[in-house]
PDB file of N, CA and C in Angstrom:
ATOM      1  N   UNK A   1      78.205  73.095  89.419  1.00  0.00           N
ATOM      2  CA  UNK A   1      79.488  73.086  90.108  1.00  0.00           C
ATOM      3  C   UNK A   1      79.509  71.853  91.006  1.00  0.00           C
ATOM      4  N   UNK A   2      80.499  71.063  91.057  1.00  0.00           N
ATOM      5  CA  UNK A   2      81.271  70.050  91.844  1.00  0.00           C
ATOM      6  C   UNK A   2      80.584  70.495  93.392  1.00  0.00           C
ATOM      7  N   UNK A   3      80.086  69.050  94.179  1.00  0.00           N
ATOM      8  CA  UNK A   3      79.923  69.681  95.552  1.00  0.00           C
ATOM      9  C   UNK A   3      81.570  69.899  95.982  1.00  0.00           C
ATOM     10  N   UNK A   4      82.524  69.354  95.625  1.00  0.00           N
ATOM     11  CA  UNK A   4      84.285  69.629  96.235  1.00  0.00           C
ATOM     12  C   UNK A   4      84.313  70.534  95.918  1.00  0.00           C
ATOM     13  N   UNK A   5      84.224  71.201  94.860  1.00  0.00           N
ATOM     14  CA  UNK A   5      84.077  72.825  94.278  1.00  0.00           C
ATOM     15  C   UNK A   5      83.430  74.059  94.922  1.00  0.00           C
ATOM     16  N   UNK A   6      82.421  73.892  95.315  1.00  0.00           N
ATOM     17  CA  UNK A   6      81.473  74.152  96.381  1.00  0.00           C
ATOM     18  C   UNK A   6      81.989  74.613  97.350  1.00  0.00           C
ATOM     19  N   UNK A   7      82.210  73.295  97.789  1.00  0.00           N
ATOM     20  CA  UNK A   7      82.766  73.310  99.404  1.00  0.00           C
ATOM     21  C   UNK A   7      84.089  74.067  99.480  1.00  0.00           C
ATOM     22  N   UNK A   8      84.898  74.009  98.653  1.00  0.00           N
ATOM     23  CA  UNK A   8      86.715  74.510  98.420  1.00  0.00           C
ATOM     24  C   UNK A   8      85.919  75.987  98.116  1.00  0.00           C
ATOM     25  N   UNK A   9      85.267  76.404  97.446  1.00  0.00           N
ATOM     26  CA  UNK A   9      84.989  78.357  97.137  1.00  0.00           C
ATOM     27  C   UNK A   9      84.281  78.370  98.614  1.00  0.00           C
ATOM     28  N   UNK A  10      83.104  77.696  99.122  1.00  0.00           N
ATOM     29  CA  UNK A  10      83.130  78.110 100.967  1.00  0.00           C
ATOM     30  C   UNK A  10      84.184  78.354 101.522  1.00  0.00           C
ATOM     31  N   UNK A  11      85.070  77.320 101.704  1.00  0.00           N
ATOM     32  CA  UNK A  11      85.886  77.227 102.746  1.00  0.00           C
ATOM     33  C   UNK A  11      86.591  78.726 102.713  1.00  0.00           C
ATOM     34  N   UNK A  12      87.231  79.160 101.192  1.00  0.00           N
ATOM     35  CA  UNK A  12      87.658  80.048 101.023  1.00  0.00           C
ATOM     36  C   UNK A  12      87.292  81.187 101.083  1.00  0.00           C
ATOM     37  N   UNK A  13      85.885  81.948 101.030  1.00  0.00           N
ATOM     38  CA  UNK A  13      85.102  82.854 101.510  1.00  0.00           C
ATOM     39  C   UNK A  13      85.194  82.985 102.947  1.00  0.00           C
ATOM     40  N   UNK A  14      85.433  81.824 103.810  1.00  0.00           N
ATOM     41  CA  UNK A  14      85.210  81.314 105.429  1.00  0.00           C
ATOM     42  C   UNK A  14      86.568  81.995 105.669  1.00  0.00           C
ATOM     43  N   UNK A  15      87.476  81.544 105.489  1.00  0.00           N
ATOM     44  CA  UNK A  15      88.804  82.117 105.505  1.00  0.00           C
ATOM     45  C   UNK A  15      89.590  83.309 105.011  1.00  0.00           C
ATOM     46  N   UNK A  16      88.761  83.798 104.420  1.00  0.00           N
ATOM     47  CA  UNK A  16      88.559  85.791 103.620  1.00  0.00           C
ATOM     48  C   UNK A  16      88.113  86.548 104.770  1.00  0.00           C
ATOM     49  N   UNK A  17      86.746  86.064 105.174  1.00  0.00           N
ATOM     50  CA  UNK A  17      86.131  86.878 106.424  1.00  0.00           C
ATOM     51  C   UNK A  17      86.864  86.807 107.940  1.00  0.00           C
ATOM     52  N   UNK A  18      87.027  85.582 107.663  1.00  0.00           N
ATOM     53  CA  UNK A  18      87.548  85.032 109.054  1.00  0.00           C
ATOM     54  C   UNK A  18      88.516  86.169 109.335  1.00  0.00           C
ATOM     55  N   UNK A  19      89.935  86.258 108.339  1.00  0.00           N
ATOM     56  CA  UNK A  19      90.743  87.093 108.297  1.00  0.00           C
ATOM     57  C   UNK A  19      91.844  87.070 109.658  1.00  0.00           C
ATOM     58  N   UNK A  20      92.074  85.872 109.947  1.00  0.00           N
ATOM     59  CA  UNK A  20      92.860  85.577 110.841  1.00  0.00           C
ATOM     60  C   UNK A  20      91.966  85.623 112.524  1.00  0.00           C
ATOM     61  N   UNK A  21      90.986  85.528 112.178  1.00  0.00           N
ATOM     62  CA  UNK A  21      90.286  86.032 113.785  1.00  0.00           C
ATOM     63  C   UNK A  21      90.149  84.481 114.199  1.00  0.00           C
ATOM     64  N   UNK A  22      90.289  83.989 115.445  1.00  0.00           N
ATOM     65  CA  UNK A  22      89.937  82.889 115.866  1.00  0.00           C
ATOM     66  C   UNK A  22      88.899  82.008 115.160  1.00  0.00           C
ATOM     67  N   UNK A  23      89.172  80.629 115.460  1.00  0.00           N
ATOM     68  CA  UNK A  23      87.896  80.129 115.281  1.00  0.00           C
ATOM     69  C   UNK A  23      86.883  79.816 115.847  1.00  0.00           C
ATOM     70  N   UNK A  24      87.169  79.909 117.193  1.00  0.00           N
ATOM     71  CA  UNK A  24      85.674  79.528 118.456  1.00  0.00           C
ATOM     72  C   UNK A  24      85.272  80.807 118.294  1.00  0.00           C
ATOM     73  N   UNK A  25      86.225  82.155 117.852  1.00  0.00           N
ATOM     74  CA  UNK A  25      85.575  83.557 118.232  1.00  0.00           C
ATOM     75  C   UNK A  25      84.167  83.483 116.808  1.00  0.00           C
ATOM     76  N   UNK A  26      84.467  83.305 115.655  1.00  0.00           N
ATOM     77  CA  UNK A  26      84.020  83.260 114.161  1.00  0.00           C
ATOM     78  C   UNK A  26      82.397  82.222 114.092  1.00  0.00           C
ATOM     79  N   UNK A  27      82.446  80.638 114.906  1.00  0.00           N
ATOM     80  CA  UNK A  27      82.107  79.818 115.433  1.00  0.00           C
ATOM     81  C   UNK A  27      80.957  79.894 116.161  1.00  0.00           C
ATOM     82  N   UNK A  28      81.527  80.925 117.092  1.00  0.00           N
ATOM     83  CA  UNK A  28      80.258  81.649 118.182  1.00  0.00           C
ATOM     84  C   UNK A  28      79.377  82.948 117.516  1.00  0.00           C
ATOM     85  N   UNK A  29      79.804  83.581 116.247  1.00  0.00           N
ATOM     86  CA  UNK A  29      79.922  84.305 115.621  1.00  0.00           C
ATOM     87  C   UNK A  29      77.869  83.875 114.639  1.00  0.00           C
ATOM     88  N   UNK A  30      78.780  83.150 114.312  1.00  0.00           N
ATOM     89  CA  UNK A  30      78.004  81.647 112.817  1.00  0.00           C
ATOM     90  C   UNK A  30      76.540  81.153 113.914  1.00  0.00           C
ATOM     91  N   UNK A  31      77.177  80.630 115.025  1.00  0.00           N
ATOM     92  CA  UNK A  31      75.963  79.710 116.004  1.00  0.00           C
ATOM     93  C   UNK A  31      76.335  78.214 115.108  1.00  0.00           C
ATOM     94  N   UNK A  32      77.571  78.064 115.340  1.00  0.00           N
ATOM     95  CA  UNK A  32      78.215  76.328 115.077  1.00  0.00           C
ATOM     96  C   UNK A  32      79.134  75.842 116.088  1.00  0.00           C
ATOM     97  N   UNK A  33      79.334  75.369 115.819  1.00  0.00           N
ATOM     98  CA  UNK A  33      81.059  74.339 116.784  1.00  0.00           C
ATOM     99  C   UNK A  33      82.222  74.755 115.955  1.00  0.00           C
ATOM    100  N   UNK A  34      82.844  75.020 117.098  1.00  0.00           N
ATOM    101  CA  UNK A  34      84.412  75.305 115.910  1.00  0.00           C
ATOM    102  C   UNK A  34      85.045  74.245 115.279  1.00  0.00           C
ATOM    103  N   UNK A  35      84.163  73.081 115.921  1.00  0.00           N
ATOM    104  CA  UNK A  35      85.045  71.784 115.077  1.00  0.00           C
ATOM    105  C   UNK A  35      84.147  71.472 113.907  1.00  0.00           C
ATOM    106  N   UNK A  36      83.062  71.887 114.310  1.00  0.00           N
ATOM    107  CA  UNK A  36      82.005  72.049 112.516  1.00  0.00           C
ATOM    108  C   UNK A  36      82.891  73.182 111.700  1.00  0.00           C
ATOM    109  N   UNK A  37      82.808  74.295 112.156  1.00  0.00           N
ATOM    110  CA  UNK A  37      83.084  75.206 111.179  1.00  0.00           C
ATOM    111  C   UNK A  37      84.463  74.842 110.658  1.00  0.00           C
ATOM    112  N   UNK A  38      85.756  74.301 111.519  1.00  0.00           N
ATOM    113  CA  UNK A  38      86.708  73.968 111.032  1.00  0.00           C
ATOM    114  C   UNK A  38      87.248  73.155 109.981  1.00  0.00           C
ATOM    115  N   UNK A  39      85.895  71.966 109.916  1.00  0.00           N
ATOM    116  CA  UNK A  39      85.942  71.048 109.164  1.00  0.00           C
ATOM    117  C   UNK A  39      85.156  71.548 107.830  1.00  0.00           C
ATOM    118  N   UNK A  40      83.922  72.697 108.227  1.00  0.00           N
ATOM    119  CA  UNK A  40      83.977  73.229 106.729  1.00  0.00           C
ATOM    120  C   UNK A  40      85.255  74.167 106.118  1.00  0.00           C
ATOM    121  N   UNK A  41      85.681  74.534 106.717  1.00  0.00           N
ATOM    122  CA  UNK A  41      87.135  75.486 106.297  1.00  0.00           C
ATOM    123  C   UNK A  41      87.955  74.762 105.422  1.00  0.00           C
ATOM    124  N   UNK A  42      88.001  73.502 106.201  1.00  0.00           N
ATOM    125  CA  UNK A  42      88.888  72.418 105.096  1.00  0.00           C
ATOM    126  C   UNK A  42      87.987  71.756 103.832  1.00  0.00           C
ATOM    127  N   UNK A  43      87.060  71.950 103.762  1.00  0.00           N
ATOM    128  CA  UNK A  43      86.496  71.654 102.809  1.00  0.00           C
ATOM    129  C   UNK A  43      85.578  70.358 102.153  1.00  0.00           C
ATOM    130  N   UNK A  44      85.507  70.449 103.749  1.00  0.00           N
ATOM    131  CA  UNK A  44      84.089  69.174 104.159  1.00  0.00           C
ATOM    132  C   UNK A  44      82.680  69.868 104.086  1.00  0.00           C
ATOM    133  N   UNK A  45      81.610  68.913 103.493  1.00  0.00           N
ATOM    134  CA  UNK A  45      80.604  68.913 102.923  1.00  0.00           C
ATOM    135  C   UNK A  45      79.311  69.685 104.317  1.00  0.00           C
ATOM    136  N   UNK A  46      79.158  70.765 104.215  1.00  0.00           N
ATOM    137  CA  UNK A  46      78.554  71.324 105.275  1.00  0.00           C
ATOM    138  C   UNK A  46      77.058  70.383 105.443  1.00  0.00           C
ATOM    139  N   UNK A  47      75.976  70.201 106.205  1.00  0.00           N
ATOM    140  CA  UNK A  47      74.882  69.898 106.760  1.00  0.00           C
ATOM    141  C   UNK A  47      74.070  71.094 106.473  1.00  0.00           C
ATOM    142  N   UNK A  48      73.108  71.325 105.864  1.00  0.00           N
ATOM    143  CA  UNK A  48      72.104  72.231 105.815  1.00  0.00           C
ATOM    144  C   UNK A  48      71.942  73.158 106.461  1.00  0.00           C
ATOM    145  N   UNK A  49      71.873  72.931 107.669  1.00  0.00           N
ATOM    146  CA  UNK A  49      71.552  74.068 108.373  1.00  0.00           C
ATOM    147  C   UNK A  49      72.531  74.693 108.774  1.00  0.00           C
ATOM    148  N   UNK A  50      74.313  74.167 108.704  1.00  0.00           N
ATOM    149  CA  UNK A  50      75.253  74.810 108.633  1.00  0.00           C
ATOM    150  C   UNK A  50      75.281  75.409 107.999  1.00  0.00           C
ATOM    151  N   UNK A  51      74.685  75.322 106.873  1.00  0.00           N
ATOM    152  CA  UNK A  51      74.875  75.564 105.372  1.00  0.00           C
ATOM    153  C   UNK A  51      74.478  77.309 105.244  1.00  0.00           C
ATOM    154  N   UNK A  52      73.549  76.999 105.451  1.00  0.00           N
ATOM    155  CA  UNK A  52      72.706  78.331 106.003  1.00  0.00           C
ATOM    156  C   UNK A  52      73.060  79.405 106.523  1.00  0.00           C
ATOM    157  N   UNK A  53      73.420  78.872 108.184  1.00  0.00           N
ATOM    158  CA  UNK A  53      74.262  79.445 108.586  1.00  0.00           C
ATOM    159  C   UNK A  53      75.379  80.527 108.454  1.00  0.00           C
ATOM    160  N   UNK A  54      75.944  79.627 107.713  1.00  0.00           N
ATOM    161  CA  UNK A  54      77.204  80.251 107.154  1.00  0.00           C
ATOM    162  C   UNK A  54      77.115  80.876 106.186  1.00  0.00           C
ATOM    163  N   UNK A  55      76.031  80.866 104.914  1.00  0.00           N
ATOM    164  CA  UNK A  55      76.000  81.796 104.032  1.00  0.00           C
ATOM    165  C   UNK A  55      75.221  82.696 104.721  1.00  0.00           C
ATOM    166  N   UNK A  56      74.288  83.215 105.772  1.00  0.00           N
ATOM    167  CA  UNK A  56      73.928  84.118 106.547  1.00  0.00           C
ATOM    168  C   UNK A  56      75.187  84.990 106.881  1.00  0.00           C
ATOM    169  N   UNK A  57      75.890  84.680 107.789  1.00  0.00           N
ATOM    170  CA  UNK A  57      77.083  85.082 108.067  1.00  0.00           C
ATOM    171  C   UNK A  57      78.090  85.878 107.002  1.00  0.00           C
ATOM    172  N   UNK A  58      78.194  85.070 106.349  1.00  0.00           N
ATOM    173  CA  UNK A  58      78.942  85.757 104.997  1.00  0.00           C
ATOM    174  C   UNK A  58      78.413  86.259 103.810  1.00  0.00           C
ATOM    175  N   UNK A  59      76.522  86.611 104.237  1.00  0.00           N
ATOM    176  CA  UNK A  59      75.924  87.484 103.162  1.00  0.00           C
ATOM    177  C   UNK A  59      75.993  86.876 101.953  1.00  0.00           C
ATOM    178  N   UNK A  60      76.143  85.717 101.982  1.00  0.00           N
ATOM    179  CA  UNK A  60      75.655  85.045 100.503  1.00  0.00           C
ATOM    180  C   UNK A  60      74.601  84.583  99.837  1.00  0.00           C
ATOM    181  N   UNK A  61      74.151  84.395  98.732  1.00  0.00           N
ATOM    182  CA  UNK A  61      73.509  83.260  98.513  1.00  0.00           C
ATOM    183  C   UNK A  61      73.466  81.685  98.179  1.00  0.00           C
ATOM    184  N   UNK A  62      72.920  81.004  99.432  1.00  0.00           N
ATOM    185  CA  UNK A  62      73.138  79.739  99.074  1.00  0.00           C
ATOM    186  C   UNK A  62      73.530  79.240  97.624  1.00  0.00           C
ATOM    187  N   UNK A  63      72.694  79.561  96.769  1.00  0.00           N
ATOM    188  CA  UNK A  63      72.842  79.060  95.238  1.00  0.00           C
ATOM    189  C   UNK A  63      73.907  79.254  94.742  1.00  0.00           C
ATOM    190  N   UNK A  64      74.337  81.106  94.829  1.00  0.00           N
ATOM    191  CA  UNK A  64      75.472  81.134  94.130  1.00  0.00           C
ATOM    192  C   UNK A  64      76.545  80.577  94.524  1.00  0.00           C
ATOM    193  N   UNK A  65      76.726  80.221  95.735  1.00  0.00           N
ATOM    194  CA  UNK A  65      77.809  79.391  96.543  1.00  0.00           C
ATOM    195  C   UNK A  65      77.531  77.930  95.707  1.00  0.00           C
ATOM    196  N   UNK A  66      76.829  77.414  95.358  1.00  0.00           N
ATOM    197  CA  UNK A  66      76.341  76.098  94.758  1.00  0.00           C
ATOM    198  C   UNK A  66      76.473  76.284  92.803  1.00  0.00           C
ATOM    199  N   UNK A  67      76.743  77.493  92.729  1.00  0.00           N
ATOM    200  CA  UNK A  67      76.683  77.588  90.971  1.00  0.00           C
ATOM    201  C   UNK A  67      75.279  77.266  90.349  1.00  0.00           C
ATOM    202  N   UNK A  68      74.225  77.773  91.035  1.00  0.00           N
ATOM    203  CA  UNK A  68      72.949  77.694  90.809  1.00  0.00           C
ATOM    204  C   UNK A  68      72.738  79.144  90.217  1.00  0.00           C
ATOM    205  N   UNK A  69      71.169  79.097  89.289  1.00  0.00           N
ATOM    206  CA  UNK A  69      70.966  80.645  88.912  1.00  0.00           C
ATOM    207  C   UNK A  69      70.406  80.738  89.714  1.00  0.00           C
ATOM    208  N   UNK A  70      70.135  82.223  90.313  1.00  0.00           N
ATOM    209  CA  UNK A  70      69.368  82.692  91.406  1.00  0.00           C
ATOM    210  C   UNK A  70      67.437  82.208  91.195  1.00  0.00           C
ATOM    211  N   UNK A  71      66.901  81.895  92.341  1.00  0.00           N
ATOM    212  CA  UNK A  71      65.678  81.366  91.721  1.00  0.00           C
ATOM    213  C   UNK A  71      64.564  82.244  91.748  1.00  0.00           C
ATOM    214  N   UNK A  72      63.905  82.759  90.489  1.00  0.00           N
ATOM    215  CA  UNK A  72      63.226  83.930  90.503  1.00  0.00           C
ATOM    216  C   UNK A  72      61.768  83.646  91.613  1.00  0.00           C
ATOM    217  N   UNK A  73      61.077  84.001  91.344  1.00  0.00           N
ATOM    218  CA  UNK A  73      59.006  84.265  92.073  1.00  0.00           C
ATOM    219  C   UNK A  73      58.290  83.037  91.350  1.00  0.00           C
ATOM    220  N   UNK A  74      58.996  82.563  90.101  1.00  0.00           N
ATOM    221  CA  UNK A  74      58.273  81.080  89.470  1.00  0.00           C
ATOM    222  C   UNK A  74      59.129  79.951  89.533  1.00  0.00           C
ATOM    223  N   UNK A  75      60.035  79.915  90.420  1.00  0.00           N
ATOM    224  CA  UNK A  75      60.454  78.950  91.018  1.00  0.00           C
ATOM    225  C   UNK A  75      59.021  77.592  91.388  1.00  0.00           C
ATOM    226  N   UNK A  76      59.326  76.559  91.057  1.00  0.00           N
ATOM    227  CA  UNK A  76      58.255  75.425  91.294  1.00  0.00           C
ATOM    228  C   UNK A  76      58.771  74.133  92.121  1.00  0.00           C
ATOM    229  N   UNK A  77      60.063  74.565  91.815  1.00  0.00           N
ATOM    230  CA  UNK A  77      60.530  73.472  92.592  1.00  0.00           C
ATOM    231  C   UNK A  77      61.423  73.420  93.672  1.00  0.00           C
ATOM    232  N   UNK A  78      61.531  72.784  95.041  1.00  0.00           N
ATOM    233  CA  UNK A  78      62.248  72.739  96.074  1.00  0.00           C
ATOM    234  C   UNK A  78      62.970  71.286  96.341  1.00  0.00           C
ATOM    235  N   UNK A  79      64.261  71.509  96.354  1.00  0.00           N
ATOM    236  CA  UNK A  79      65.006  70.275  96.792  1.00  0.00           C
ATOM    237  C   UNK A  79      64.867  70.481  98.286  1.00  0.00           C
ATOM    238  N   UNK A  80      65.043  69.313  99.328  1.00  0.00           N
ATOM    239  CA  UNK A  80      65.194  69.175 100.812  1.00  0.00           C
ATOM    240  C   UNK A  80      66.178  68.472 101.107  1.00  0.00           C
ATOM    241  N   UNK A  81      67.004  68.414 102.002  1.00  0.00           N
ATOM    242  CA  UNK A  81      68.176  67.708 102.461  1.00  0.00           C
ATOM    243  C   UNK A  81      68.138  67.071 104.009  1.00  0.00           C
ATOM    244  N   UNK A  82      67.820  65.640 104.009  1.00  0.00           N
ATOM    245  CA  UNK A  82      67.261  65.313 105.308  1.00  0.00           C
ATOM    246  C   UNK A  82      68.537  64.719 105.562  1.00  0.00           C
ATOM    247  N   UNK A  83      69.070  65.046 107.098  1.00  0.00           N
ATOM    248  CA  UNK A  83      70.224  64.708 107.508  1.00  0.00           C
ATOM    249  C   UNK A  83      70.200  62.845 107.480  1.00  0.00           C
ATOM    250  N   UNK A  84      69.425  62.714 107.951  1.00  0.00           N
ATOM    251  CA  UNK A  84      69.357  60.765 108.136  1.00  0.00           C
ATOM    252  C   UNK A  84      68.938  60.341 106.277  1.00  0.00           C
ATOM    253  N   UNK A  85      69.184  59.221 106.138  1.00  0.00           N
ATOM    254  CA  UNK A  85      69.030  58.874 104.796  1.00  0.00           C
ATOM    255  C   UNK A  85      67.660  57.933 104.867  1.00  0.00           C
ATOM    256  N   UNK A  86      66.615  58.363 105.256  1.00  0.00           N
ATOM    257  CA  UNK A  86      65.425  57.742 105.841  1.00  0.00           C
ATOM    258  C   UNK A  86      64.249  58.155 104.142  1.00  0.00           C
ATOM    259  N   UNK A  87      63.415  57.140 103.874  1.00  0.00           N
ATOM    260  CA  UNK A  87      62.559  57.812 102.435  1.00  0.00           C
ATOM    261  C   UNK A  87      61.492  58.513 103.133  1.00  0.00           C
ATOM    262  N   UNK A  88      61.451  59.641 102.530  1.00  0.00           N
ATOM    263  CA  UNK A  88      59.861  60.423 103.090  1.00  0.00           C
ATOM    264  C   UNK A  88      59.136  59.920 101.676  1.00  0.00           C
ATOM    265  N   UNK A  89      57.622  59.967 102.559  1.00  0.00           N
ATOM    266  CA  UNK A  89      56.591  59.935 101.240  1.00  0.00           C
ATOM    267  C   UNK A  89      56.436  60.928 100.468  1.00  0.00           C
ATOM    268  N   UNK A  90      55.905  60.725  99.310  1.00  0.00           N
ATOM    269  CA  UNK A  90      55.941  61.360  98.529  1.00  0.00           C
ATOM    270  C   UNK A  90      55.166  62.811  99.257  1.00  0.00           C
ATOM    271  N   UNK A  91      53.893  62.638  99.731  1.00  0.00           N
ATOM    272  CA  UNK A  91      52.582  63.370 100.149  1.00  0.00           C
ATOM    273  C   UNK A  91      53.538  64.155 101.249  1.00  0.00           C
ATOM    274  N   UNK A  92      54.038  63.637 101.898  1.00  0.00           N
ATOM    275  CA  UNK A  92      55.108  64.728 102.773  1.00  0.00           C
ATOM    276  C   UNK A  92      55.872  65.700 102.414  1.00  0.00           C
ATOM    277  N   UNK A  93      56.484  64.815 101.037  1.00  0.00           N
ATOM    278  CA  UNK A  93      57.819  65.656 100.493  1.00  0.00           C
ATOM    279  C   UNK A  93      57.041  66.814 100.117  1.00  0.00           C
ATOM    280  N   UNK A  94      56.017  66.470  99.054  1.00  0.00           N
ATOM    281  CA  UNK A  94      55.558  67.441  98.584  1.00  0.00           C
ATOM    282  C   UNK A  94      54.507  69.111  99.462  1.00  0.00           C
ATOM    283  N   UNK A  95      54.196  68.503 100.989  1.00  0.00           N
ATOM    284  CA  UNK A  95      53.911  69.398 101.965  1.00  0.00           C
ATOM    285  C   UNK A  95      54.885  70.049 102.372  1.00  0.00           C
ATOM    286  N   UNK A  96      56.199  69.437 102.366  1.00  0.00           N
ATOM    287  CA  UNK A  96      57.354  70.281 103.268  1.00  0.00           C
ATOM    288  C   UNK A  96      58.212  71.146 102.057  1.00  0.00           C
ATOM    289  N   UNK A  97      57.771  71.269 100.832  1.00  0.00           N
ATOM    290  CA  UNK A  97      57.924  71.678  99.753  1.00  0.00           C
ATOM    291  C   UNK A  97      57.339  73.170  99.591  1.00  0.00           C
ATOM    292  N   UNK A  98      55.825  73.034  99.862  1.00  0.00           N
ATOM    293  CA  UNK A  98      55.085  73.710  99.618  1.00  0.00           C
ATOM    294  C   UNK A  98      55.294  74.964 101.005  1.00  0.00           C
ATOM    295  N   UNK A  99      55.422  74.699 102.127  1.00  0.00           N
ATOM    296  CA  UNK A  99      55.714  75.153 103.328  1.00  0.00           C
ATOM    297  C   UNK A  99      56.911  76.232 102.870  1.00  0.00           C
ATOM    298  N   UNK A 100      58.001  75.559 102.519  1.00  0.00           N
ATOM    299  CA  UNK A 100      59.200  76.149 102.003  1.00  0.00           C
ATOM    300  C   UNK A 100      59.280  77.023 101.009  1.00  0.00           C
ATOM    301  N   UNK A 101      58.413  76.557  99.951  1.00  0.00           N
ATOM    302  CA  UNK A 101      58.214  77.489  98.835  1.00  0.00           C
ATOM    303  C   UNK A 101      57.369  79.152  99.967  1.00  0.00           C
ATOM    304  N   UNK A 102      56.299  79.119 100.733  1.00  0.00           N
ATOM    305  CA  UNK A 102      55.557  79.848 101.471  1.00  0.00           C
ATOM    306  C   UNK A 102      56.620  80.416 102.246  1.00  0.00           C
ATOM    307  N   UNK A 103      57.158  79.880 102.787  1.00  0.00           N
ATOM    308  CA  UNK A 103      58.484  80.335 103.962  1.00  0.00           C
ATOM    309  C   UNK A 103      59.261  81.810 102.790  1.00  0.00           C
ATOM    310  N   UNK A 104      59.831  80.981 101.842  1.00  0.00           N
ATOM    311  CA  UNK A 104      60.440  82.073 101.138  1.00  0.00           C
ATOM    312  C   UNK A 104      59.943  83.041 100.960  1.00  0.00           C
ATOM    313  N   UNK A 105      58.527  83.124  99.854  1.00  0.00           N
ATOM    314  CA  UNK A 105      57.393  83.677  99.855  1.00  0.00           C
ATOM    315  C   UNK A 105      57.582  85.212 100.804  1.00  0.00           C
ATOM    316  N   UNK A 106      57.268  84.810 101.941  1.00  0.00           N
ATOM    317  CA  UNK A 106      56.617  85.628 103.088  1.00  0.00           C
ATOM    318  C   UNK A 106      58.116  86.425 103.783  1.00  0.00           C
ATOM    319  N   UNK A 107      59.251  86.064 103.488  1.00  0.00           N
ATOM    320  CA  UNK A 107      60.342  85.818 103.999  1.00  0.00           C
ATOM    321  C   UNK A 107      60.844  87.235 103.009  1.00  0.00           C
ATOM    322  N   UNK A 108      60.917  86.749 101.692  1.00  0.00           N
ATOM    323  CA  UNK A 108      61.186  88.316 100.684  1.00  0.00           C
ATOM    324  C   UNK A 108      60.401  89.363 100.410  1.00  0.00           C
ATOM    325  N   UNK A 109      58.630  88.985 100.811  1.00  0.00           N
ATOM    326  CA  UNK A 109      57.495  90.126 101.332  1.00  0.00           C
ATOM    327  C   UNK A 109      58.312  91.434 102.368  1.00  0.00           C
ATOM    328  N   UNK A 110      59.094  90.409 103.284  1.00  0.00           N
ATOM    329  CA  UNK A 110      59.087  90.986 104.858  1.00  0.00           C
ATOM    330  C   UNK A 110      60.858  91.971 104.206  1.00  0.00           C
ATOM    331  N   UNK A 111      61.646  91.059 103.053  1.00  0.00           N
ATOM    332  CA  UNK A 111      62.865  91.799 102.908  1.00  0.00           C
ATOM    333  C   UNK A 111      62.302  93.163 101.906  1.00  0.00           C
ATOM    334  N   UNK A 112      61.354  93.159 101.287  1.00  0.00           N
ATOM    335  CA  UNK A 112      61.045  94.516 100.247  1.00  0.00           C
ATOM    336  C   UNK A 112      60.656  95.549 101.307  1.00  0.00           C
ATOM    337  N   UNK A 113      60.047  94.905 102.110  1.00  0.00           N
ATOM    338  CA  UNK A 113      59.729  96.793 103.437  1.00  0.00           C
ATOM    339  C   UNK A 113      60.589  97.493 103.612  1.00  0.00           C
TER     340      UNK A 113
END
């Protein structure tokens, strides 16, 4: 799926829940700025950890919001999204990879209890 695609089925989920309720109220709601969240509403390209955020909030999954298949227990691979456009090394990428893959890991251990 299109990241505009993406972003236009967010915005529209954002604006389902929202359901007419303010936006600093929704905002404070999320743990964003109402001028972040506003600008994802319209259908600007969220920041990661907005990203997050907001599918927290609205009980989603990142992926399926992205038109991804859900990623099973043999998942091998992790994309990262570094806000600055700076190159990490490889030996990094692949530590902050592995961390993440563990994060999840321990993260759906703690959701089966």
């Amino acid at each position: 799926m299109a990241t505009e695609q993406a972003m236009a089925a967010l915005a529209k989920k954002i604006s389902v829940k929202r359901a007419g309720r303010g936006v600093r109220q929704i905002a404070k709601e999320i743990g964003i700025s109402p001028a972040t969240l506003s600008r994802v509403e319209n259908g600007k390209v969220a920041d990661l950890e907005t990203f997050r955020k907001i599918c927290a909030w609205l009980k989603e999954d990142p992926g399926a919001i992205l038109g991804m298949a859900p990623a099973g227990p043999t998942a091998t691979e992790v994309r990262v999204h570094f806000r600055k456009e700076r190159a990490v090394n490889r030996k990094t990428a692949q530590a902050l990879a592995e961390m993440i893959l563990r994060a999840q890991e321990a993260m759906q251990r703690a959701e089966d209890f």
